[in-house]
PDB file of N, CA and C in Angstrom:
ATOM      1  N   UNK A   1     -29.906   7.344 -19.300  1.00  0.00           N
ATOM      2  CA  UNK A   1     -29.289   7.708 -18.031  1.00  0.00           C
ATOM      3  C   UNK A   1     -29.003   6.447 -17.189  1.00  0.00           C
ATOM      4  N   UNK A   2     -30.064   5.289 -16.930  1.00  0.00           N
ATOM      5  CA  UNK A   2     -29.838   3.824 -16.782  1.00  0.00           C
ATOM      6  C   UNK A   2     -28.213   3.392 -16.849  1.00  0.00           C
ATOM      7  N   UNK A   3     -27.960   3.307 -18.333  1.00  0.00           N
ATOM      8  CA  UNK A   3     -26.718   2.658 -19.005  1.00  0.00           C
ATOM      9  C   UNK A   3     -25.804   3.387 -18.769  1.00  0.00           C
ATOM     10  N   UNK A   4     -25.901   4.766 -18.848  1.00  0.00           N
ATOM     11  CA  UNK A   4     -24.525   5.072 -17.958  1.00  0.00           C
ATOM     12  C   UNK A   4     -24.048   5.318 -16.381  1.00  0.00           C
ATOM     13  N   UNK A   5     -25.471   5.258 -15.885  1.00  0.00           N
ATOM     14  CA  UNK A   5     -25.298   4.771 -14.092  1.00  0.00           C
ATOM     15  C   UNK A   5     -24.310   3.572 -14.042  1.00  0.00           C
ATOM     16  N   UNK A   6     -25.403   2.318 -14.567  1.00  0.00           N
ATOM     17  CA  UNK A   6     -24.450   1.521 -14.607  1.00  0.00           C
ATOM     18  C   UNK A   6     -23.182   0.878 -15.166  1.00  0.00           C
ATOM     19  N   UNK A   7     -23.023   1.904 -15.881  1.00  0.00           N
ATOM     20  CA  UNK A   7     -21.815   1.600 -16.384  1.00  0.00           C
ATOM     21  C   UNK A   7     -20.841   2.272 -15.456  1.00  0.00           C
ATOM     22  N   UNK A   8     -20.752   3.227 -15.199  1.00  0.00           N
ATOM     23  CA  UNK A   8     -20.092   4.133 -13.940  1.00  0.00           C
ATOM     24  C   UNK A   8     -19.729   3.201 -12.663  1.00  0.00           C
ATOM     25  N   UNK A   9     -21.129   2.503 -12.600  1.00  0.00           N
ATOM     26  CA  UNK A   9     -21.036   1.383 -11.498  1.00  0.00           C
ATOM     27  C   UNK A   9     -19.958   0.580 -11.573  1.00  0.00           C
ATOM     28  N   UNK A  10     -20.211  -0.452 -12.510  1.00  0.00           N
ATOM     29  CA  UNK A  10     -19.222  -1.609 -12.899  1.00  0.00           C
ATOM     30  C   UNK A  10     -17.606  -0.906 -12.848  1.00  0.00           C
ATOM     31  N   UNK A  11     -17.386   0.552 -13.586  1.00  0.00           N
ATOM     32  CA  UNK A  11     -16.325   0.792 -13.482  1.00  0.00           C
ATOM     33  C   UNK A  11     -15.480   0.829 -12.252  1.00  0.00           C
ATOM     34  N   UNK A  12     -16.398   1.705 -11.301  1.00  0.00           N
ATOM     35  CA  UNK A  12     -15.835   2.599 -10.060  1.00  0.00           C
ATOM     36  C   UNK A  12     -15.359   0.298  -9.738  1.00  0.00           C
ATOM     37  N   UNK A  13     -16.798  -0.257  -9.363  1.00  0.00           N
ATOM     38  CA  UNK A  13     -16.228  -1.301  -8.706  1.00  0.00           C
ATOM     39  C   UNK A  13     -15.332  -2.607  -9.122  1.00  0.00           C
ATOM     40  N   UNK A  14     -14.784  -2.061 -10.825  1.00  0.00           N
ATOM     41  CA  UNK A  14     -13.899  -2.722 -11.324  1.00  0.00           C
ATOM     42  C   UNK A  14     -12.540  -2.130 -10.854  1.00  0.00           C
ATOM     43  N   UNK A  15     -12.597  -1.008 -11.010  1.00  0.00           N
ATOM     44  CA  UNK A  15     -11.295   0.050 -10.668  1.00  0.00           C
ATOM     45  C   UNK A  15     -10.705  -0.579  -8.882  1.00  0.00           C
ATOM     46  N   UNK A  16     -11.629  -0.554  -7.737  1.00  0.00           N
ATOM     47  CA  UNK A  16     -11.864  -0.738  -6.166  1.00  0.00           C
ATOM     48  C   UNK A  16     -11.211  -2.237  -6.297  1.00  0.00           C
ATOM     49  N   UNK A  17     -11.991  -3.477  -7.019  1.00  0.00           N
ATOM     50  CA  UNK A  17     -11.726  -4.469  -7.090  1.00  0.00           C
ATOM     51  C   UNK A  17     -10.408  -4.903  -7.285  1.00  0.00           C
ATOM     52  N   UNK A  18     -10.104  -4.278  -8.101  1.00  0.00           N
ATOM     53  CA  UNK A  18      -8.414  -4.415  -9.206  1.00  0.00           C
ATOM     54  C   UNK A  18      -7.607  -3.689  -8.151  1.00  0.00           C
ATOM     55  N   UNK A  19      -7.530  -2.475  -7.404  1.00  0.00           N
ATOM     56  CA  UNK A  19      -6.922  -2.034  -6.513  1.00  0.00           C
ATOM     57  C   UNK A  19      -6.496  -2.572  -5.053  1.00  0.00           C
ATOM     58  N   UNK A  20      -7.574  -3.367  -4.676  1.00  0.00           N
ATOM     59  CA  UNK A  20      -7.965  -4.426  -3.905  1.00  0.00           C
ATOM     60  C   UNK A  20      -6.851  -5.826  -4.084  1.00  0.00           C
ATOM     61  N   UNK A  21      -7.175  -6.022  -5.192  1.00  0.00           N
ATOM     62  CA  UNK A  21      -5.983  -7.098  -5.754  1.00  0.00           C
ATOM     63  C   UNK A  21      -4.731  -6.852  -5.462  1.00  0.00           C
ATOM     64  N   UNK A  22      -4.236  -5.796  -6.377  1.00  0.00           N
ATOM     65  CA  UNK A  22      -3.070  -5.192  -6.016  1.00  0.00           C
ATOM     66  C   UNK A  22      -2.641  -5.328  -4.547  1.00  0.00           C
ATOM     67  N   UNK A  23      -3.310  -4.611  -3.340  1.00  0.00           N
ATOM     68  CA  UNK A  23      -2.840  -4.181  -2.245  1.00  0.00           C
ATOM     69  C   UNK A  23      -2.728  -5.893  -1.885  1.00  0.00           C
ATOM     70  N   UNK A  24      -3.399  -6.604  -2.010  1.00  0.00           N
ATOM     71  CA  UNK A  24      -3.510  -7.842  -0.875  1.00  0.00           C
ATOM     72  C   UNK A  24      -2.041  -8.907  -1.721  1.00  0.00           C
ATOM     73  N   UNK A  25      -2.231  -8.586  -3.138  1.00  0.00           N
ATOM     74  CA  UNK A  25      -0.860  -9.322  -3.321  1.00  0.00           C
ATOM     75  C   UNK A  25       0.506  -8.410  -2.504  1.00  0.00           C
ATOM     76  N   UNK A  26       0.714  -6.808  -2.681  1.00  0.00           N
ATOM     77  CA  UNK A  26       1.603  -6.464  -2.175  1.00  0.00           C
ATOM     78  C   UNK A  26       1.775  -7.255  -0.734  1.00  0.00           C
ATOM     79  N   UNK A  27       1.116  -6.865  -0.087  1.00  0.00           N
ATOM     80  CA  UNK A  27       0.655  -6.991   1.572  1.00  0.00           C
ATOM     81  C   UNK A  27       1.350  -9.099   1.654  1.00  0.00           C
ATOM     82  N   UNK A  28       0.655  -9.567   1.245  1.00  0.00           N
ATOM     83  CA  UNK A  28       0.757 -10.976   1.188  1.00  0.00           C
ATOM     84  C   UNK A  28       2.591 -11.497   0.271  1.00  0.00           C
ATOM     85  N   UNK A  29       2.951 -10.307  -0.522  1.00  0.00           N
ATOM     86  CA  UNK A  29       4.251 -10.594  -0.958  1.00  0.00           C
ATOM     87  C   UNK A  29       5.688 -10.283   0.354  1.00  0.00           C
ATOM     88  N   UNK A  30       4.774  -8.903   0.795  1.00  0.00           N
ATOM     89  CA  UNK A  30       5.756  -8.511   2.286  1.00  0.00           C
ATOM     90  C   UNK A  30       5.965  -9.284   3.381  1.00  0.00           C
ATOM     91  N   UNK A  31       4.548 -10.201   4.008  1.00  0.00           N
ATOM     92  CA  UNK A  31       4.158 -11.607   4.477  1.00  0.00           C
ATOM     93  C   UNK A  31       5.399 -12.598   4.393  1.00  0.00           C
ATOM     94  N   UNK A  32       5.494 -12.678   3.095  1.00  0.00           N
ATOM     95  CA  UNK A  32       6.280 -13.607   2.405  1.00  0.00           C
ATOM     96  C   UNK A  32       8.051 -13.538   2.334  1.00  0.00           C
ATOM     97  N   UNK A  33       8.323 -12.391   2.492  1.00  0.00           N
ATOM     98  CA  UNK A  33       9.639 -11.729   2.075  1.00  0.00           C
ATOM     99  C   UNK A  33       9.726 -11.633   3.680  1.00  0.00           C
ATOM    100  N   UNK A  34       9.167 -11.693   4.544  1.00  0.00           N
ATOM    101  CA  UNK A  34       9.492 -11.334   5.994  1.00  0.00           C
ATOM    102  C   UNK A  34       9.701 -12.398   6.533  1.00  0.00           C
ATOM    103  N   UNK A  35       8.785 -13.603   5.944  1.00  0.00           N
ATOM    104  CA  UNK A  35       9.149 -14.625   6.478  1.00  0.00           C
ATOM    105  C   UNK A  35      10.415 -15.584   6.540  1.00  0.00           C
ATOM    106  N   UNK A  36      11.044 -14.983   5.150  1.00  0.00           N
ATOM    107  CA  UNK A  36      12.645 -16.075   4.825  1.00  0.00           C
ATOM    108  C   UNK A  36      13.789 -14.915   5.209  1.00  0.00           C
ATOM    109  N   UNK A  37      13.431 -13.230   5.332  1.00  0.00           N
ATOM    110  CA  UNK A  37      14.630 -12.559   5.722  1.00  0.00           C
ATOM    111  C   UNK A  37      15.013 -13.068   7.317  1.00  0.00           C
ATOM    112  N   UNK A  38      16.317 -12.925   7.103  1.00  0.00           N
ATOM    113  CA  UNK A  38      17.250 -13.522   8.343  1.00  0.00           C
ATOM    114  C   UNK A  38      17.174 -12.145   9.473  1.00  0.00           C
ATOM    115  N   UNK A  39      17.484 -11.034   8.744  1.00  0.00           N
ATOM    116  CA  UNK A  39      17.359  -9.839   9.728  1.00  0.00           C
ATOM    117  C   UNK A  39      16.469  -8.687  10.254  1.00  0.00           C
ATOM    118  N   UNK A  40      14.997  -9.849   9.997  1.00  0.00           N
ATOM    119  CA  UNK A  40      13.679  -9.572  10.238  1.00  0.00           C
ATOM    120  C   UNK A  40      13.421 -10.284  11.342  1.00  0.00           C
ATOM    121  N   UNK A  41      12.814  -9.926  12.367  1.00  0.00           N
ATOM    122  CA  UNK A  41      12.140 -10.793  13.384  1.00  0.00           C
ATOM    123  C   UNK A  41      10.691 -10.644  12.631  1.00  0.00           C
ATOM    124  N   UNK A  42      10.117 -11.899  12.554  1.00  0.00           N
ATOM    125  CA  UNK A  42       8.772 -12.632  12.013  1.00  0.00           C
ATOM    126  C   UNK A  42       7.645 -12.112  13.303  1.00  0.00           C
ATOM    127  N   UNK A  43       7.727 -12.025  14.252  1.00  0.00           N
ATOM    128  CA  UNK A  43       6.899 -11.612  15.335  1.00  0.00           C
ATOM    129  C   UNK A  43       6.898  -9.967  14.902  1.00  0.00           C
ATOM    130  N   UNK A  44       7.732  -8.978  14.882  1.00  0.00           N
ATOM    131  CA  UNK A  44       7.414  -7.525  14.056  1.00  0.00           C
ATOM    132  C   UNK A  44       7.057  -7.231  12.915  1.00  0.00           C
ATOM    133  N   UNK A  45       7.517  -7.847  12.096  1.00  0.00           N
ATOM    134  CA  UNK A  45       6.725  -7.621  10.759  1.00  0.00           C
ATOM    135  C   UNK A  45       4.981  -8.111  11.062  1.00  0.00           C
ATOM    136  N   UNK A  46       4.671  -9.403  11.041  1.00  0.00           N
ATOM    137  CA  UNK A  46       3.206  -9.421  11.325  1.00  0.00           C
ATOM    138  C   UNK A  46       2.447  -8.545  12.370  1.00  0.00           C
ATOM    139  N   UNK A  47       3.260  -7.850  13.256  1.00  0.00           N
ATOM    140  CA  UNK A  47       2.535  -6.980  14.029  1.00  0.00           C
ATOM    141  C   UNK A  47       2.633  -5.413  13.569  1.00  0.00           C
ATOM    142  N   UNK A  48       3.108  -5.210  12.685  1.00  0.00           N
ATOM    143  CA  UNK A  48       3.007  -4.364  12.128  1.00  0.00           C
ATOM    144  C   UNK A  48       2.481  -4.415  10.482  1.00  0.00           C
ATOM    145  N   UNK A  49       2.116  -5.240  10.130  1.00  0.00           N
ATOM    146  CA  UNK A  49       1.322  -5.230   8.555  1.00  0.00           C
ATOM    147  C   UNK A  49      -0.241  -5.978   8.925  1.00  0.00           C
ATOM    148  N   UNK A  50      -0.246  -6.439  10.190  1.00  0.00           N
ATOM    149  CA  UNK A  50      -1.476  -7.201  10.254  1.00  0.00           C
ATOM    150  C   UNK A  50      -2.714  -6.178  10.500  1.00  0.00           C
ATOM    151  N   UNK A  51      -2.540  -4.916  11.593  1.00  0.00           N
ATOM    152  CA  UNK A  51      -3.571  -4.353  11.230  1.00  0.00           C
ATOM    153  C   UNK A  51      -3.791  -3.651   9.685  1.00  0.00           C
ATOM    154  N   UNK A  52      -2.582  -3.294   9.400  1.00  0.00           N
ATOM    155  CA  UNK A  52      -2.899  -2.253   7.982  1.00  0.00           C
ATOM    156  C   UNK A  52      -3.421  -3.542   7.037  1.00  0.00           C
ATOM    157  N   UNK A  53      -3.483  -4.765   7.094  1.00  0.00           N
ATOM    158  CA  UNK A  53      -4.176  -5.664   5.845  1.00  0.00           C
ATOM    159  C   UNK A  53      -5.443  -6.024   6.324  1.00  0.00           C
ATOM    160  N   UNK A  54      -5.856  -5.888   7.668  1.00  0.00           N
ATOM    161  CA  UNK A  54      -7.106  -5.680   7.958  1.00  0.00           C
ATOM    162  C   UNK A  54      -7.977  -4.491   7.491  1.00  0.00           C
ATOM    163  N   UNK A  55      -7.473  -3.432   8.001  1.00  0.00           N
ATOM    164  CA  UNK A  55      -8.501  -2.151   7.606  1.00  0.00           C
ATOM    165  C   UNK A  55      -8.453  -2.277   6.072  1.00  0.00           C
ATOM    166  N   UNK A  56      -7.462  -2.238   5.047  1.00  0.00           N
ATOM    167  CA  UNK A  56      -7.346  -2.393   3.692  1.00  0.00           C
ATOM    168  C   UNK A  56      -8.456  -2.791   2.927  1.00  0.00           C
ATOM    169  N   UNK A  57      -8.291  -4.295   3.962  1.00  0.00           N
ATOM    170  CA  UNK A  57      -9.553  -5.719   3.557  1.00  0.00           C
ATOM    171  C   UNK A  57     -10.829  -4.771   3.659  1.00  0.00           C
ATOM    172  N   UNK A  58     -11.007  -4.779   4.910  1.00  0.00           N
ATOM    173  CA  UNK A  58     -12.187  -4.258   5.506  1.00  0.00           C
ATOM    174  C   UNK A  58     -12.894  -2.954   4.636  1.00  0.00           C
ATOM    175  N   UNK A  59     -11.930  -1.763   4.526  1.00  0.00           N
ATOM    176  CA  UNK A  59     -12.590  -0.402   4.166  1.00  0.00           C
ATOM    177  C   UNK A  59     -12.722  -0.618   2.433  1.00  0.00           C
ATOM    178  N   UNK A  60     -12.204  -1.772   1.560  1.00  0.00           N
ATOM    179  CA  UNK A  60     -12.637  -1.906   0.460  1.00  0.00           C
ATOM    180  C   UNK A  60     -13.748  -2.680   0.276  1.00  0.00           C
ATOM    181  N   UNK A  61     -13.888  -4.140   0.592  1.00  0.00           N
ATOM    182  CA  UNK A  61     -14.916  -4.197   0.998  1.00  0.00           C
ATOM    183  C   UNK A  61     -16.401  -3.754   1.462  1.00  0.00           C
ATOM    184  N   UNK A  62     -15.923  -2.683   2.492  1.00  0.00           N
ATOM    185  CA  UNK A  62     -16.763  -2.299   2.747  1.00  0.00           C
ATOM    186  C   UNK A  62     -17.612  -0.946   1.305  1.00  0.00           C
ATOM    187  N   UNK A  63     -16.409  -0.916   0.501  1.00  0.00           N
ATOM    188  CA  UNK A  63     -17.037   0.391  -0.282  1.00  0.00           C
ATOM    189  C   UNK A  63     -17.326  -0.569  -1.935  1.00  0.00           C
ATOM    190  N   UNK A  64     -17.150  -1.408  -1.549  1.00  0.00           N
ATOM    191  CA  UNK A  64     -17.679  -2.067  -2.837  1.00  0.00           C
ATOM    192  C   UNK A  64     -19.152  -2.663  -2.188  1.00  0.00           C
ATOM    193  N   UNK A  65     -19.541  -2.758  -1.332  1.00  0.00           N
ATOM    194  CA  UNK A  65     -20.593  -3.216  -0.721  1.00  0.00           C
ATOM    195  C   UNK A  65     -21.449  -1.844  -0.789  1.00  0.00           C
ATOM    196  N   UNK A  66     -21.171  -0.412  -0.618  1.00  0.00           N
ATOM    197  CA  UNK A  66     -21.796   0.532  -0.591  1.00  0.00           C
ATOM    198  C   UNK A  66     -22.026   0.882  -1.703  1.00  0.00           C
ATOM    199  N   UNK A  67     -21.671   0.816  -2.715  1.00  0.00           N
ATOM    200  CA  UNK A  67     -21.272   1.255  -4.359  1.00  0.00           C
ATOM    201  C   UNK A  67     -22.294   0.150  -4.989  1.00  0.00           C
ATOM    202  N   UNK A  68     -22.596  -1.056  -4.533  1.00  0.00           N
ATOM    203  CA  UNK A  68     -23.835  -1.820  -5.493  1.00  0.00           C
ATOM    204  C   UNK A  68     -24.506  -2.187  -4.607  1.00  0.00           C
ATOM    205  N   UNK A  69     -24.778  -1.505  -3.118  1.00  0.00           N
ATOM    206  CA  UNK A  69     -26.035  -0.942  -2.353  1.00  0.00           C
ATOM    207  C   UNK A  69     -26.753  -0.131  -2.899  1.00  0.00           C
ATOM    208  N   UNK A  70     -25.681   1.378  -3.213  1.00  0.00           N
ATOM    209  CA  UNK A  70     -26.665   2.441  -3.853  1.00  0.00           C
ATOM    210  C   UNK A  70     -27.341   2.372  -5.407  1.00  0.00           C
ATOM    211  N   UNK A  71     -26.462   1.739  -6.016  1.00  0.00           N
ATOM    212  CA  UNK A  71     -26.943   1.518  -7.205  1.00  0.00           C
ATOM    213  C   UNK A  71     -28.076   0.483  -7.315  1.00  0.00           C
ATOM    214  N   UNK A  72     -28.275  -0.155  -6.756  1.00  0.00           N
ATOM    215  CA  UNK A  72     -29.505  -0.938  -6.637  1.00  0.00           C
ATOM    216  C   UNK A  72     -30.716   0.378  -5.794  1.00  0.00           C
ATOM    217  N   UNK A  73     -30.352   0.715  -5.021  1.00  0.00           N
ATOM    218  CA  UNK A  73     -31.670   1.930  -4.205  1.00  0.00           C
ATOM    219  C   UNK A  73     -31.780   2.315  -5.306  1.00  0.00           C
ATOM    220  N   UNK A  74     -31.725   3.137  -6.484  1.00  0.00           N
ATOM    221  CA  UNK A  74     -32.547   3.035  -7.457  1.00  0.00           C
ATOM    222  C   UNK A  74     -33.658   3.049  -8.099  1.00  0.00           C
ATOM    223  N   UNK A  75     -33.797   1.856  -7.894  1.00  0.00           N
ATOM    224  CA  UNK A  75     -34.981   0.694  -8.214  1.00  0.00           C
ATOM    225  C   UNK A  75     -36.109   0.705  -7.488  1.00  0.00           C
ATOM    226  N   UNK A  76     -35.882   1.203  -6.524  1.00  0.00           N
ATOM    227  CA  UNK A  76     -36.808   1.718  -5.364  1.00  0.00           C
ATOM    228  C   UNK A  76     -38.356   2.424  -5.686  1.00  0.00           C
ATOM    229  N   UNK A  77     -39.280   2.078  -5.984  1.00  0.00           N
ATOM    230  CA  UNK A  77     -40.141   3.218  -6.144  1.00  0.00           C
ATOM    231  C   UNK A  77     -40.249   4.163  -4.791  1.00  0.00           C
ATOM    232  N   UNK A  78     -40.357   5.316  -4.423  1.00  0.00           N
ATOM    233  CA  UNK A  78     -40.324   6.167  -3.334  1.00  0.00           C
ATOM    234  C   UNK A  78     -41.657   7.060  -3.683  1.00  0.00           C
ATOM    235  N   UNK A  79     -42.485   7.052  -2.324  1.00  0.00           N
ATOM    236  CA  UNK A  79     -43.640   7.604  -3.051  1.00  0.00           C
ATOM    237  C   UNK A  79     -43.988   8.815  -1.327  1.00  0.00           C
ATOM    238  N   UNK A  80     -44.516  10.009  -1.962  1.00  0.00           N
ATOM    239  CA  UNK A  80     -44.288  10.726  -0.782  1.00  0.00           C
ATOM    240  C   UNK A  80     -46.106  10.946  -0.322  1.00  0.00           C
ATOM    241  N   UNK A  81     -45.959  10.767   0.944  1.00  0.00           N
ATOM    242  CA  UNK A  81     -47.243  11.605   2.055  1.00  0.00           C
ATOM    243  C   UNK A  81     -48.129  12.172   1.156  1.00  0.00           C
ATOM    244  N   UNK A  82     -49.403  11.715   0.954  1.00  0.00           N
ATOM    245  CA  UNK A  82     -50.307  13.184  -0.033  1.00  0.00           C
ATOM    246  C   UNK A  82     -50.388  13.544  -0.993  1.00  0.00           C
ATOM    247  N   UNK A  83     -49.674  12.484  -1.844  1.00  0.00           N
ATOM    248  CA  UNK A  83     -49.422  12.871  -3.717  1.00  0.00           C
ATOM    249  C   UNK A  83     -50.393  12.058  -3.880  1.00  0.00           C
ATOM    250  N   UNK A  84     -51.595  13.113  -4.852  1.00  0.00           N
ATOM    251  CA  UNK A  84     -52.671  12.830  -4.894  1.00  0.00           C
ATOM    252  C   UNK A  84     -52.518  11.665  -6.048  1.00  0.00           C
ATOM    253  N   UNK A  85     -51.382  11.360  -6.867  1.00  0.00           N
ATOM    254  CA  UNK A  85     -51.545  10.543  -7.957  1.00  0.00           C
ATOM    255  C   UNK A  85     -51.296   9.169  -7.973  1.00  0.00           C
ATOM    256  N   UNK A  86     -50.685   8.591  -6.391  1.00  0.00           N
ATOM    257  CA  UNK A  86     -51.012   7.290  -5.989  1.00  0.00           C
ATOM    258  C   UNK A  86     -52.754   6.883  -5.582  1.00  0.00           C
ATOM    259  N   UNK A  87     -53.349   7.850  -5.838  1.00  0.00           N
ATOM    260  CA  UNK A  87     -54.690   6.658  -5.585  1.00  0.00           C
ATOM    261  C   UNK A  87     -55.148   6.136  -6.515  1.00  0.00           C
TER     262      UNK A  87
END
């Protein structure tokens, strides 16, 4: 049961990771394409892609940080109030 926790693990945060990639090259290619179009103002485009590449950053991050949080709790021994078989 071990080996396929963690294997589940590595996946979900290979899958998050690789998705992650993706978005920040898109995001960073639009960056890029906004910057040399002539009938783009450069002041609207960054104010409009800068929060969405923040939260992006942020809420993946943040779930790859939660995803090999829990999988490590685990490891935890947890021992309850009154179970006579810790003494």
């Amino acid at each position: 049961m071990e080996d396929v926790k963690s294997k589940l693990t590595f996946y979900v945060t290979f899958m998050v990771s690789f998705t992650l990639c993706i978005s920040v090259l898109a995001m960073v290619t639009a960056f890029v394409l906004g910057l040399w179009a002539k009938e783009v103002d450069n002041a609207e485009i960054f104010k409009l892609i800068s929060p969405a590449f923040q939260t992006i950053i942020g809420g993946f991050i943040g779930l790859l940080a939660g995803v090999k949080l829990s999988h490590d709790d685990d490891h935890i021994n947890h021992c309850s109030k009154g179970d006579k078989n810790d003494e």
